[in-house]
N, C-alpha and C. Protein backbone atom coordinates (compact mmCIF):
# COMPACT_ATOMS: atom_id res chain seq x y z
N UNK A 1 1.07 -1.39 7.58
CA UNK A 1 0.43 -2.30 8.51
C UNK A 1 0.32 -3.67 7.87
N UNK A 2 0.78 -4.39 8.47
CA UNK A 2 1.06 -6.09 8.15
C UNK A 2 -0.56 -6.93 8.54
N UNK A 3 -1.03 -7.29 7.37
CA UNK A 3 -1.93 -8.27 8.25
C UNK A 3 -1.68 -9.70 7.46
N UNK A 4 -2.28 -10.69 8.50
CA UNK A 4 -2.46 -12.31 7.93
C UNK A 4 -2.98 -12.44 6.60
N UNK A 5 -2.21 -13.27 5.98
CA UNK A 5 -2.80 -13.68 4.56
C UNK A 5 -4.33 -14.27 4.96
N UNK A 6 -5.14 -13.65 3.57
CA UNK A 6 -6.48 -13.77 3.58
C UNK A 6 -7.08 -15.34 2.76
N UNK A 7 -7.74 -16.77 3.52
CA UNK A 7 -8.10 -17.38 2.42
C UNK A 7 -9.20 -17.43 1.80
N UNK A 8 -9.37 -17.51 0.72
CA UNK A 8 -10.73 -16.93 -0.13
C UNK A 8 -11.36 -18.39 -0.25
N UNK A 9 -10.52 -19.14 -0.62
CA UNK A 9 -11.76 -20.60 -1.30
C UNK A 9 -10.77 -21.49 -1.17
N UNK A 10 -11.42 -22.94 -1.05
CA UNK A 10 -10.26 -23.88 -0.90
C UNK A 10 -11.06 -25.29 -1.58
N UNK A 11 -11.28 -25.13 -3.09
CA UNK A 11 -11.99 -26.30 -3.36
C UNK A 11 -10.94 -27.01 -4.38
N UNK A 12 -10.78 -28.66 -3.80
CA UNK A 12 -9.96 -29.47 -4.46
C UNK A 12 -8.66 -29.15 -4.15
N UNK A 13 -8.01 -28.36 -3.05
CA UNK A 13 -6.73 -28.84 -2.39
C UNK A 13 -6.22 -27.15 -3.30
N UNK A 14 -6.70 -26.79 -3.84
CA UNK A 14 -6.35 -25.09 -4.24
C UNK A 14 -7.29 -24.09 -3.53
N UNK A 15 -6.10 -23.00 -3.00
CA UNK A 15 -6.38 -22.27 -2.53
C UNK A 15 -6.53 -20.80 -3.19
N UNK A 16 -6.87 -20.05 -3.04
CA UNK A 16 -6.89 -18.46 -3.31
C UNK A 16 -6.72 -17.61 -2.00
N UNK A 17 -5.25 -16.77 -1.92
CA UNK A 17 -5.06 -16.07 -0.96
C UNK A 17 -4.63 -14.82 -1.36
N UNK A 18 -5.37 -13.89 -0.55
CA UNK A 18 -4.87 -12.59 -0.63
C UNK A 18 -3.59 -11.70 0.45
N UNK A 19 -2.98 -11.49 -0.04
CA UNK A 19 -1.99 -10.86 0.86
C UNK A 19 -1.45 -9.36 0.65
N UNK A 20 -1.47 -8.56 1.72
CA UNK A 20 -1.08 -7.48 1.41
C UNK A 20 0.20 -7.08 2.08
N UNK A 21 1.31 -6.53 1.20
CA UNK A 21 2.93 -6.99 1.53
C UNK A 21 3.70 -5.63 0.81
N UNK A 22 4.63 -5.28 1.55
CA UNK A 22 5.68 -4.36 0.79
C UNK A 22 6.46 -4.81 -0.08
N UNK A 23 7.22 -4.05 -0.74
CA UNK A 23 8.18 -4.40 -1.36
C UNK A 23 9.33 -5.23 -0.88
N UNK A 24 9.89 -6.39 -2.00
CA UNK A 24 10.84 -7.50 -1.02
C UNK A 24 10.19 -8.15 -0.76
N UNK A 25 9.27 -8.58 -1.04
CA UNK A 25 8.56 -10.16 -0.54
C UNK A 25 8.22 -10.98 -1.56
N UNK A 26 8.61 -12.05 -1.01
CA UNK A 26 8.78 -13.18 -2.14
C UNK A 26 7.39 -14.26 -1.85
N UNK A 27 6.87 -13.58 -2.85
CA UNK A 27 5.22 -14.22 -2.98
C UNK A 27 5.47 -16.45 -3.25
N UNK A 28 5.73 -16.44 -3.99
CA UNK A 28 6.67 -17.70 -3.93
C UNK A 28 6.96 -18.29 -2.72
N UNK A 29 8.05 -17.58 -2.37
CA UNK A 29 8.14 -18.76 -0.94
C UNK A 29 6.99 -18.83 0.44
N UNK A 30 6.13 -17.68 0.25
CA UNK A 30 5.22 -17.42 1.23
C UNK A 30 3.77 -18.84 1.08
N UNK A 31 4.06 -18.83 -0.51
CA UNK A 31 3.19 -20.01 -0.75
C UNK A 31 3.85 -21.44 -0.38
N UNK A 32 5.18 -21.44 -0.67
CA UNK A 32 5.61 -22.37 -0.32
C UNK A 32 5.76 -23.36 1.40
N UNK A 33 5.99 -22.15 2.39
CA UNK A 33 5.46 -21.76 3.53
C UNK A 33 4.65 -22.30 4.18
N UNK A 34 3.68 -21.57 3.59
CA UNK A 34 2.21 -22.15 3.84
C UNK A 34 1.88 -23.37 3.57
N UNK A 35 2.28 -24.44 2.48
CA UNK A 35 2.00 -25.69 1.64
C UNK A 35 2.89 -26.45 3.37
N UNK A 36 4.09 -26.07 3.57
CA UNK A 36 4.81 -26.73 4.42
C UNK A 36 4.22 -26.64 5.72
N UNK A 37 3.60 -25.08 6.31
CA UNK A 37 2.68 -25.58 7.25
C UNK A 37 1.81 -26.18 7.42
N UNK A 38 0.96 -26.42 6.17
CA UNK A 38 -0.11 -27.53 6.41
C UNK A 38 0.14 -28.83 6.51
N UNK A 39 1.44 -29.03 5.47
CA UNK A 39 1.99 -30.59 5.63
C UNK A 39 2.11 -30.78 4.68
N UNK A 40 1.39 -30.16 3.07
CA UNK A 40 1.08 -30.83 1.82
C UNK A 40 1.79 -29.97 0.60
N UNK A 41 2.55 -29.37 1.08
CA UNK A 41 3.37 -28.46 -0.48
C UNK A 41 2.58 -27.41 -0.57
N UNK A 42 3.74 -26.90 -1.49
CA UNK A 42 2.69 -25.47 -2.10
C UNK A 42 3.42 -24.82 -3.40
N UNK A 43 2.84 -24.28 -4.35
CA UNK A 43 3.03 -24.12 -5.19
C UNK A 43 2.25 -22.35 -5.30
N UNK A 44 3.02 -21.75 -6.62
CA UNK A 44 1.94 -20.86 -6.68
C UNK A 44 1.53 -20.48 -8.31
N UNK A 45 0.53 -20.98 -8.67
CA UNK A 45 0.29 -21.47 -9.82
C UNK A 45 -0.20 -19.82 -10.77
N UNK A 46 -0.53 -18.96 -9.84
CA UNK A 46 -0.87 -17.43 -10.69
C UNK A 46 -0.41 -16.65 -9.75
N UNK A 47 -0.17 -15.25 -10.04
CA UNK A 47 0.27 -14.93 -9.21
C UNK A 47 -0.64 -13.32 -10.31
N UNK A 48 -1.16 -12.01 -9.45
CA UNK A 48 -1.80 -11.20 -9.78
C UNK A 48 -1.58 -9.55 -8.92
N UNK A 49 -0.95 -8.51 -9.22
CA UNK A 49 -0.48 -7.71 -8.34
C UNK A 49 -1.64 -6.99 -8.61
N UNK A 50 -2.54 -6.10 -7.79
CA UNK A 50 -3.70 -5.68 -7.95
C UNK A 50 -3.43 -3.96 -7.71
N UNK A 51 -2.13 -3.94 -7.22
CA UNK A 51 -1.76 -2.43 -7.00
C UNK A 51 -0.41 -2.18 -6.47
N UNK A 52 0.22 -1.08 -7.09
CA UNK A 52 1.49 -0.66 -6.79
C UNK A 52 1.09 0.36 -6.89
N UNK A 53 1.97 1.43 -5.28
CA UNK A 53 1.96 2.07 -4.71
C UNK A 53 0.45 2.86 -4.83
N UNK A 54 0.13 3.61 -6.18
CA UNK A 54 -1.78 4.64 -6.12
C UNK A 54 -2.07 4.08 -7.44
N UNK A 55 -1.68 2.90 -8.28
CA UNK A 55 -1.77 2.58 -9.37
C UNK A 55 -2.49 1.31 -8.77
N UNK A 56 -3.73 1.21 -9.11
CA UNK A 56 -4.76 -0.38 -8.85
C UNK A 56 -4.91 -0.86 -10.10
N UNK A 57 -5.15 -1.90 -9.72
CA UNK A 57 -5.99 -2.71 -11.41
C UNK A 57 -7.23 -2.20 -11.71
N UNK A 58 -7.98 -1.97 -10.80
CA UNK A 58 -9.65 -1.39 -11.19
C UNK A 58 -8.97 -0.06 -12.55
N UNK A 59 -8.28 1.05 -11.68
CA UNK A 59 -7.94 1.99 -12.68
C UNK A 59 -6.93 1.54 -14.09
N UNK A 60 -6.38 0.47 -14.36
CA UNK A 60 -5.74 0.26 -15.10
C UNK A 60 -6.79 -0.09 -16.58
N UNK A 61 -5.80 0.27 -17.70
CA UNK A 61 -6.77 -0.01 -19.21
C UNK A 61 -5.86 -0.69 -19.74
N UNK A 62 -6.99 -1.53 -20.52
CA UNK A 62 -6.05 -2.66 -21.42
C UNK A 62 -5.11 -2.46 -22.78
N UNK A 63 -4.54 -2.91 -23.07
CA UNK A 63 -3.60 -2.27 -24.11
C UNK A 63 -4.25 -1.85 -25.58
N UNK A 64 -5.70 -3.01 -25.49
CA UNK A 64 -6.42 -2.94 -26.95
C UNK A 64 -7.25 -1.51 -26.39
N UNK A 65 -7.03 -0.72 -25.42
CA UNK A 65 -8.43 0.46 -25.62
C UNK A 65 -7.62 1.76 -25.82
């Protein structure tokens, strides 16, 4: 199920968006996209995958534990 990218905060012309997307999507140009629909560019300065496929970040451990 496809939904609209989510915006979280928008202070000083940066944004934070969440998106939830299958495989094949180019996080990159989606920002880029977006910069062009507003009028003002876009860039995507971090980029953070929070889960693939039953593997989340909450359950993930850091390499030092």
């Amino acid at each position: 199920m496809r939904r609209a990218p989510r915006l979280h905060r928008w202070p000083h012309a940066v944004g934070r968006v969440e998106i939830r997307c299958g495989s094949g999507t180019y996080m990159r140009s989606i920002a880029r996209d977006i910069g062009k629909r507003l009028g003002v560019g876009g860039i995507s300065a971090r980029l953070v995958r929070t889960a693939y496929g039953p593997l989340t970040i909450e359950s993930a451990t850091s390499c030092g534990a």
